[in-house]
PDB file of N, CA and C in Angstrom:
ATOM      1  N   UNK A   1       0.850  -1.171   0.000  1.00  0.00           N
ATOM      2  CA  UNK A   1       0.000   0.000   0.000  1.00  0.00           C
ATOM      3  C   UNK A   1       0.898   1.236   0.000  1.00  0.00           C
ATOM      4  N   UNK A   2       0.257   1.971  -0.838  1.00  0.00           N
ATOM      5  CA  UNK A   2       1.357   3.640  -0.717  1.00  0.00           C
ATOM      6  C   UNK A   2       0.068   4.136  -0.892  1.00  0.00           C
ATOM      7  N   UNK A   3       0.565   5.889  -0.666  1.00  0.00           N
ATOM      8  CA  UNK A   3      -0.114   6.868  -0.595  1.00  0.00           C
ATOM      9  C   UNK A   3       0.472   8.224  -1.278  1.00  0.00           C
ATOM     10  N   UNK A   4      -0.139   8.567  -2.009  1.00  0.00           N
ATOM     11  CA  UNK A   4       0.232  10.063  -2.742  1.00  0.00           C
ATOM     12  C   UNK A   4      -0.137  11.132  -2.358  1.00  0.00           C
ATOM     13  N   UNK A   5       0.174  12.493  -2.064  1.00  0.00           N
ATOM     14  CA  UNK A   5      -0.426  13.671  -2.002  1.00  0.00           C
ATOM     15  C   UNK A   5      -0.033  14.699  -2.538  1.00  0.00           C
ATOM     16  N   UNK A   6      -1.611  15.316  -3.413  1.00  0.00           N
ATOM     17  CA  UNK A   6      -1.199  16.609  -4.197  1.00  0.00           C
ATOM     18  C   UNK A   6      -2.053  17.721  -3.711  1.00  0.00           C
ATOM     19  N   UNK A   7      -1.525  18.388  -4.503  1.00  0.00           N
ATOM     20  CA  UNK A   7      -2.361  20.102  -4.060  1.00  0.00           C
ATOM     21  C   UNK A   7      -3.246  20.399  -5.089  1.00  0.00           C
ATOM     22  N   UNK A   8      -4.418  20.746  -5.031  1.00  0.00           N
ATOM     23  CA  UNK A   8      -5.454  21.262  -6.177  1.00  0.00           C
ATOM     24  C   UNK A   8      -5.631  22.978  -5.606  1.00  0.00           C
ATOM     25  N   UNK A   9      -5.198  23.269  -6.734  1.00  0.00           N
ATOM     26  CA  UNK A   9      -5.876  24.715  -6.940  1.00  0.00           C
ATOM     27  C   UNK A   9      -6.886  25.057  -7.846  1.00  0.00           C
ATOM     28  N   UNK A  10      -8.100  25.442  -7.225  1.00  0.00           N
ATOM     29  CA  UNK A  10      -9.184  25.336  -7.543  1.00  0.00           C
ATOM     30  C   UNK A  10      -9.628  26.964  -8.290  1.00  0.00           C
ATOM     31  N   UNK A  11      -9.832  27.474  -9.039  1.00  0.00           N
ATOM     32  CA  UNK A  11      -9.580  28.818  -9.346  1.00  0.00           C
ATOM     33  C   UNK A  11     -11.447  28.645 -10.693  1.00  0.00           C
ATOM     34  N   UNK A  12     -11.657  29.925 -11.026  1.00  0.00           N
ATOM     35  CA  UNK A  12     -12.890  29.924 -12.105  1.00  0.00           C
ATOM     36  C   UNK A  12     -12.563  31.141 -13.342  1.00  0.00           C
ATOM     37  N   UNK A  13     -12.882  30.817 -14.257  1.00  0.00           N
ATOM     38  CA  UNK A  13     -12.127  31.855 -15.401  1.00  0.00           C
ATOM     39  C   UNK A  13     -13.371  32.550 -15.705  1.00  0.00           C
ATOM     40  N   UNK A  14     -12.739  32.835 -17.068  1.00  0.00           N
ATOM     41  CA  UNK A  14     -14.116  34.392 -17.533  1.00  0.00           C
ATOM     42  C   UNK A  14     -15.258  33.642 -17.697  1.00  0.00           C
ATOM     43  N   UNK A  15     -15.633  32.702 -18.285  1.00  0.00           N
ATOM     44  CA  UNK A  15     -16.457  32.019 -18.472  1.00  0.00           C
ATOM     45  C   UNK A  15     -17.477  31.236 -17.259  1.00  0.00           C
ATOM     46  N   UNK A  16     -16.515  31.384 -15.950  1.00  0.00           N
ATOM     47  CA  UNK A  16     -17.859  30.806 -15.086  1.00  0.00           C
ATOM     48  C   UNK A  16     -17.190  29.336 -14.951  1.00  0.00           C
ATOM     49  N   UNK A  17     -16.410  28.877 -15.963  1.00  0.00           N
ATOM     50  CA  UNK A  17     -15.983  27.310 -14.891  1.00  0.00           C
ATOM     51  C   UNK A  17     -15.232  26.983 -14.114  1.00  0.00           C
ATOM     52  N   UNK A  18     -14.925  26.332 -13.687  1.00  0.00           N
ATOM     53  CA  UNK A  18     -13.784  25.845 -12.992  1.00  0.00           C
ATOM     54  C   UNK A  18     -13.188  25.387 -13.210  1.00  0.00           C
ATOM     55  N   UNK A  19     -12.045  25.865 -12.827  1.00  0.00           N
ATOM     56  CA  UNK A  19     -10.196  25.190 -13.605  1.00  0.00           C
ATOM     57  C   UNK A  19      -9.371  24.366 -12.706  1.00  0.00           C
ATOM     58  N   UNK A  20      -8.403  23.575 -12.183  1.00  0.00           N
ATOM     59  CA  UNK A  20      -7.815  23.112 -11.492  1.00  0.00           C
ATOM     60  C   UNK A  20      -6.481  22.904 -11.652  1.00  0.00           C
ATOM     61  N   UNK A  21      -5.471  23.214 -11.265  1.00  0.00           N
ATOM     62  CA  UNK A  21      -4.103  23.067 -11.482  1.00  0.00           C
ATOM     63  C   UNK A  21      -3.818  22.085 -10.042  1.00  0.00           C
ATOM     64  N   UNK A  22      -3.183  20.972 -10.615  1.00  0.00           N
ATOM     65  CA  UNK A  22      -2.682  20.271  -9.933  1.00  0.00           C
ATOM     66  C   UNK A  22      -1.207  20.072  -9.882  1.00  0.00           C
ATOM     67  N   UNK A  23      -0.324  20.173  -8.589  1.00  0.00           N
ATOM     68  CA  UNK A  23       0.722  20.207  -7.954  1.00  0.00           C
ATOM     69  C   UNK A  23       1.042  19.138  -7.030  1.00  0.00           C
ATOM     70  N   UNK A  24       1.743  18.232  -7.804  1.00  0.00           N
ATOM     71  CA  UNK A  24       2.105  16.737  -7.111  1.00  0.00           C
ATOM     72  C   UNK A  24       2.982  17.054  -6.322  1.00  0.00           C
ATOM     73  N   UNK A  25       3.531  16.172  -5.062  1.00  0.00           N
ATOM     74  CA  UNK A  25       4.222  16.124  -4.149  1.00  0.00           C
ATOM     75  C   UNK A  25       4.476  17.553  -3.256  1.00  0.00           C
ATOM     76  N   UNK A  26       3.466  18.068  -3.081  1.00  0.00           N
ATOM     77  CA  UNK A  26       3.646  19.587  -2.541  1.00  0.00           C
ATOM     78  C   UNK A  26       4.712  19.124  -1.253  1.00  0.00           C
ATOM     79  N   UNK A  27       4.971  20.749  -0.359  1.00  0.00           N
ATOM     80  CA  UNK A  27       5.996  20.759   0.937  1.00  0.00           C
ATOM     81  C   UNK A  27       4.983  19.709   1.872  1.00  0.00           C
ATOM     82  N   UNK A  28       5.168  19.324   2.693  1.00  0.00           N
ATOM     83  CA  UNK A  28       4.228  18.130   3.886  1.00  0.00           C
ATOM     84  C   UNK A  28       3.992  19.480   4.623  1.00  0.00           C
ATOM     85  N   UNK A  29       4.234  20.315   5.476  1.00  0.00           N
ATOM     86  CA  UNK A  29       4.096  21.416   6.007  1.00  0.00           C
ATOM     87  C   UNK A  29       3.280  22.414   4.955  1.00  0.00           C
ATOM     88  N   UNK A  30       3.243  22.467   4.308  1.00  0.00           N
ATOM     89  CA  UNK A  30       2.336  23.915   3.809  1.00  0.00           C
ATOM     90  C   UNK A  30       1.139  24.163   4.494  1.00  0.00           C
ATOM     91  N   UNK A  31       1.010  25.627   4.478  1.00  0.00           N
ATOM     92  CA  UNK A  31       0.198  26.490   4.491  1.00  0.00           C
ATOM     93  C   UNK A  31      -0.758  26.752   4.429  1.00  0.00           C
ATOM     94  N   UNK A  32      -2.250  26.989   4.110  1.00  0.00           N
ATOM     95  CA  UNK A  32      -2.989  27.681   3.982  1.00  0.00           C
ATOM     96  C   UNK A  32      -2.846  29.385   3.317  1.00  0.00           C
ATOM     97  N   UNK A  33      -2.082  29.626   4.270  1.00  0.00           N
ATOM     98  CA  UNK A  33      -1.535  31.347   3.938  1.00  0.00           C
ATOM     99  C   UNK A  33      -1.197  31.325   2.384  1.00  0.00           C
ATOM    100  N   UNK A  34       0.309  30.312   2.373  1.00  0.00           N
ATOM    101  CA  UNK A  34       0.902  29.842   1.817  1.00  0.00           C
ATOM    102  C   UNK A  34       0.152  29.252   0.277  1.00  0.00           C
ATOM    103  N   UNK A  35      -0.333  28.662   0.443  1.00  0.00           N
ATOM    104  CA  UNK A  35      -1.424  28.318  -1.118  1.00  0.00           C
ATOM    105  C   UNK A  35      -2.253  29.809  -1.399  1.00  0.00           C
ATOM    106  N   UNK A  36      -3.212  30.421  -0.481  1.00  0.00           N
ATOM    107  CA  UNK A  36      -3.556  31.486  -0.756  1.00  0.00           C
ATOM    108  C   UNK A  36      -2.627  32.176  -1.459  1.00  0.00           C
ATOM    109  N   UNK A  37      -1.675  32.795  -1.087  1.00  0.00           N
ATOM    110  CA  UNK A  37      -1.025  33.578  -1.649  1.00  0.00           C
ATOM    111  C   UNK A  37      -0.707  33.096  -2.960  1.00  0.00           C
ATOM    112  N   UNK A  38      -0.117  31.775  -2.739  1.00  0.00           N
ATOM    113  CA  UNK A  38       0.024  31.349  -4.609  1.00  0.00           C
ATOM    114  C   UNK A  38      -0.989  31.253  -5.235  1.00  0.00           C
ATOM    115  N   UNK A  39      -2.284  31.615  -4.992  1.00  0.00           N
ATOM    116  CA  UNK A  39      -3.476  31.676  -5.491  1.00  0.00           C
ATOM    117  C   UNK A  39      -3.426  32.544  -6.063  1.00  0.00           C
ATOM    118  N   UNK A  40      -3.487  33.520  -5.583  1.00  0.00           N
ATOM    119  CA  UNK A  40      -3.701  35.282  -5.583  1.00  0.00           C
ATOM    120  C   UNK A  40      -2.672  35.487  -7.201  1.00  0.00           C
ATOM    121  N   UNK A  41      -1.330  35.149  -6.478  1.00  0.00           N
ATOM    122  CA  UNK A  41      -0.461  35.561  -7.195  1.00  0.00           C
ATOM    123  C   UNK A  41      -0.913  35.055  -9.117  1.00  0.00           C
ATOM    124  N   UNK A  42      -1.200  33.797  -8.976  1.00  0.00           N
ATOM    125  CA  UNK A  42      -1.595  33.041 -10.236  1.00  0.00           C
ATOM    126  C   UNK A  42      -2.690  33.946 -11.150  1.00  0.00           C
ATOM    127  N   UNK A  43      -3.917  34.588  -9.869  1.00  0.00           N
ATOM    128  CA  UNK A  43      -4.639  35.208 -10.539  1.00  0.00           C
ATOM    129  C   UNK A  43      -4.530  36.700 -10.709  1.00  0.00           C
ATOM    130  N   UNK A  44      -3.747  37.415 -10.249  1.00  0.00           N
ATOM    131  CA  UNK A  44      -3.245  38.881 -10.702  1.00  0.00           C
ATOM    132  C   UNK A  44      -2.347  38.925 -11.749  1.00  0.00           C
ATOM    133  N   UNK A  45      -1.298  37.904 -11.938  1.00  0.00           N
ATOM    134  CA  UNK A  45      -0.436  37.659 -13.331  1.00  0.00           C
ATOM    135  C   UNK A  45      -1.136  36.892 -14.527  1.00  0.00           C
ATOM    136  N   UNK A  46      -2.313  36.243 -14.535  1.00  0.00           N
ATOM    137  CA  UNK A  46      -2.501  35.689 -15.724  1.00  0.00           C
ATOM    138  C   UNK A  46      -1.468  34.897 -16.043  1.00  0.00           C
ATOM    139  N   UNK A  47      -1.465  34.376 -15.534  1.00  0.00           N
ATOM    140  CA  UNK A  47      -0.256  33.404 -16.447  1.00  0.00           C
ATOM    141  C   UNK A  47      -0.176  32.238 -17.271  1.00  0.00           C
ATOM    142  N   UNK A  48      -1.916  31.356 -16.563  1.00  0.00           N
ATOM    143  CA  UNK A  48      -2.240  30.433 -17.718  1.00  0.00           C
ATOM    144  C   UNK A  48      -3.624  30.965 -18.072  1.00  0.00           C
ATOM    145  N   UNK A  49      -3.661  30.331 -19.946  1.00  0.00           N
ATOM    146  CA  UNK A  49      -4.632  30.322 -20.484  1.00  0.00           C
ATOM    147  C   UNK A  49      -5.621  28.844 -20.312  1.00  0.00           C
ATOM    148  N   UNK A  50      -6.629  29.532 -20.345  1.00  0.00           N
ATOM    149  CA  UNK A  50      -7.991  28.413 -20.122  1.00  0.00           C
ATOM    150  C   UNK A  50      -8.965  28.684 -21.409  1.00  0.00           C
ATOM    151  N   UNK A  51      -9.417  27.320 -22.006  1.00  0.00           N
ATOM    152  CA  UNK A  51     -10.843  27.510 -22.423  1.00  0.00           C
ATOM    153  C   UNK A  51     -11.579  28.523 -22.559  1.00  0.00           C
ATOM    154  N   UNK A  52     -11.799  28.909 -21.163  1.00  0.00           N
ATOM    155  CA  UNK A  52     -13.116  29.252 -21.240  1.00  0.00           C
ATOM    156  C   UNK A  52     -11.993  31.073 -20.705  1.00  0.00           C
ATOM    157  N   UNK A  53     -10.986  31.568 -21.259  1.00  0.00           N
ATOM    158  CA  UNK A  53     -10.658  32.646 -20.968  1.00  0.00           C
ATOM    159  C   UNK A  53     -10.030  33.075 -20.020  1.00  0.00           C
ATOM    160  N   UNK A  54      -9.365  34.069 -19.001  1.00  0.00           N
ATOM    161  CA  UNK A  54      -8.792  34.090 -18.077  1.00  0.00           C
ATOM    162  C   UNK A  54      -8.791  33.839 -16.595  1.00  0.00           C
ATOM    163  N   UNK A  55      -8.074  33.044 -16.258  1.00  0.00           N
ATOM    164  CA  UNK A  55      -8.547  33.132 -14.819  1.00  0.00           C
ATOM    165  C   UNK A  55      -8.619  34.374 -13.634  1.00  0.00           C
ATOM    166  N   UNK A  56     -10.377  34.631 -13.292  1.00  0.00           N
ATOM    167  CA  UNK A  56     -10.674  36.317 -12.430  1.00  0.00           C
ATOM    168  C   UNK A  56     -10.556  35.683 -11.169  1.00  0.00           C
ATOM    169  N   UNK A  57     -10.593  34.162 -10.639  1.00  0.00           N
ATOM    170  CA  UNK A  57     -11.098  34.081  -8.850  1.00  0.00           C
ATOM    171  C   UNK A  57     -10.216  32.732  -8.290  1.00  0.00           C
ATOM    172  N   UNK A  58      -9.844  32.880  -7.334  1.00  0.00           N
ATOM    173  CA  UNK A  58      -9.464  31.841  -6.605  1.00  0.00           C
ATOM    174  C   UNK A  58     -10.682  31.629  -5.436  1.00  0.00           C
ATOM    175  N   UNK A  59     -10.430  30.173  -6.147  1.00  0.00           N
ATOM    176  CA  UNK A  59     -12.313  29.545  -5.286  1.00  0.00           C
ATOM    177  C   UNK A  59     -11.502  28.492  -4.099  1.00  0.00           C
ATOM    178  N   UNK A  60     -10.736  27.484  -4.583  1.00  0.00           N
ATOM    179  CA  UNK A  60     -10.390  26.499  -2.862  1.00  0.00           C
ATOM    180  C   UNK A  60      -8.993  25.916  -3.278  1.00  0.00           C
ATOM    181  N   UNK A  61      -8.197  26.074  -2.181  1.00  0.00           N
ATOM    182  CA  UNK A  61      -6.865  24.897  -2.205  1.00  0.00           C
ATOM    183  C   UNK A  61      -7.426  23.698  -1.387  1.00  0.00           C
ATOM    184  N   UNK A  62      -7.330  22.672  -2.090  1.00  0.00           N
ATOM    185  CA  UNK A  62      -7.439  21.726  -0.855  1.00  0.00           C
ATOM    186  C   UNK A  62      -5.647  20.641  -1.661  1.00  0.00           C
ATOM    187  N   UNK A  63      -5.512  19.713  -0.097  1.00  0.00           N
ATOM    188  CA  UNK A  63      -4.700  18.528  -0.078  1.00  0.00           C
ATOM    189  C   UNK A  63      -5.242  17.339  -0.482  1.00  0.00           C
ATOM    190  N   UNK A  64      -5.162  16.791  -1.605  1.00  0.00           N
ATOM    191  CA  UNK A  64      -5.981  14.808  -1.983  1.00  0.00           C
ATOM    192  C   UNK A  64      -4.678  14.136  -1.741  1.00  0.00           C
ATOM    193  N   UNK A  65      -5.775  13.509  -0.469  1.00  0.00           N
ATOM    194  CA  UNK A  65      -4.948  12.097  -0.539  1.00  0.00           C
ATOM    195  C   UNK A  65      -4.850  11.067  -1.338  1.00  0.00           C
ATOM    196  N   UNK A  66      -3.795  10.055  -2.198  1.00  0.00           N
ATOM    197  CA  UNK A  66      -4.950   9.046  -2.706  1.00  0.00           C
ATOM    198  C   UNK A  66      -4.193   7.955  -1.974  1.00  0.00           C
ATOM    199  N   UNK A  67      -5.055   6.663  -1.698  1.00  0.00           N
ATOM    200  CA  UNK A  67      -3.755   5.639  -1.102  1.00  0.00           C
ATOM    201  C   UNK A  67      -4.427   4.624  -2.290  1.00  0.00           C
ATOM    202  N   UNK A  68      -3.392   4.034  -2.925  1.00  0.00           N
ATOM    203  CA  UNK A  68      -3.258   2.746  -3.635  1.00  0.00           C
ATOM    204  C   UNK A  68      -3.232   1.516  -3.243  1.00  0.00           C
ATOM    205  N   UNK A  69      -3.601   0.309  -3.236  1.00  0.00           N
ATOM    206  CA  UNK A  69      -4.252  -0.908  -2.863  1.00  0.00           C
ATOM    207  C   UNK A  69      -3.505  -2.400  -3.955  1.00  0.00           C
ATOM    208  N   UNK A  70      -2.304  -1.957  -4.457  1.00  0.00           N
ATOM    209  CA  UNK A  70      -2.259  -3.188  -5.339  1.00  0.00           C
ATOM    210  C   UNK A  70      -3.191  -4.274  -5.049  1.00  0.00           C
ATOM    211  N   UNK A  71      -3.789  -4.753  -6.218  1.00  0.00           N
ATOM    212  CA  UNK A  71      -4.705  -6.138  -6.189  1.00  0.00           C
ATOM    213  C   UNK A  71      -3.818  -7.128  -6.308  1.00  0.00           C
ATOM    214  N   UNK A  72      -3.478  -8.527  -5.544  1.00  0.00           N
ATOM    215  CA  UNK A  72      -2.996  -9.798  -5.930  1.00  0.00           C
ATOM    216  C   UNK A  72      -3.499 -10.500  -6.780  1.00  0.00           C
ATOM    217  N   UNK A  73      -2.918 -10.959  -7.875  1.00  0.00           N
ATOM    218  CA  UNK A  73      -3.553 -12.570  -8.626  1.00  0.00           C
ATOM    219  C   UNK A  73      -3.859 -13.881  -7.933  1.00  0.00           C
TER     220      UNK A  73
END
């Protein structure tokens, strides 16, 4: 059994959807503050393009766990 954890940044562009940038193996200690701010920052620079147009809002950081289960034969 193992276990992975990433960071989702949850953000919504001109269009009204929701976008997600995912960040594998984040710090084990992070932040709150810390993601906020890289939130913020992502959405005052524009820096990626979306679909549906630019990203205007940072909506949620959360942490996913996933844990893996190899199946035996």
């Amino acid at each position: 059994m193992t276990s992975d954890t990433d960071l989702d940044l949850i953000f919504r562009n001109a269009a009204g959807k929701k976008v997600t940038l995912n960040i594998e193996e984040p710090k084990a200690d992070v932040t709150k503050a810390e993601i906020d701010a890289a939130m913020q920052v992502v959405v005052e620079n524009n820096i990626f393009n979306t679909s549906g147009g630019d990203i205007v809002e940072a909506v949620q950081g959360r942490l996913r766990t996933t844990t893996l289960n190899p199946v035996e034969a």
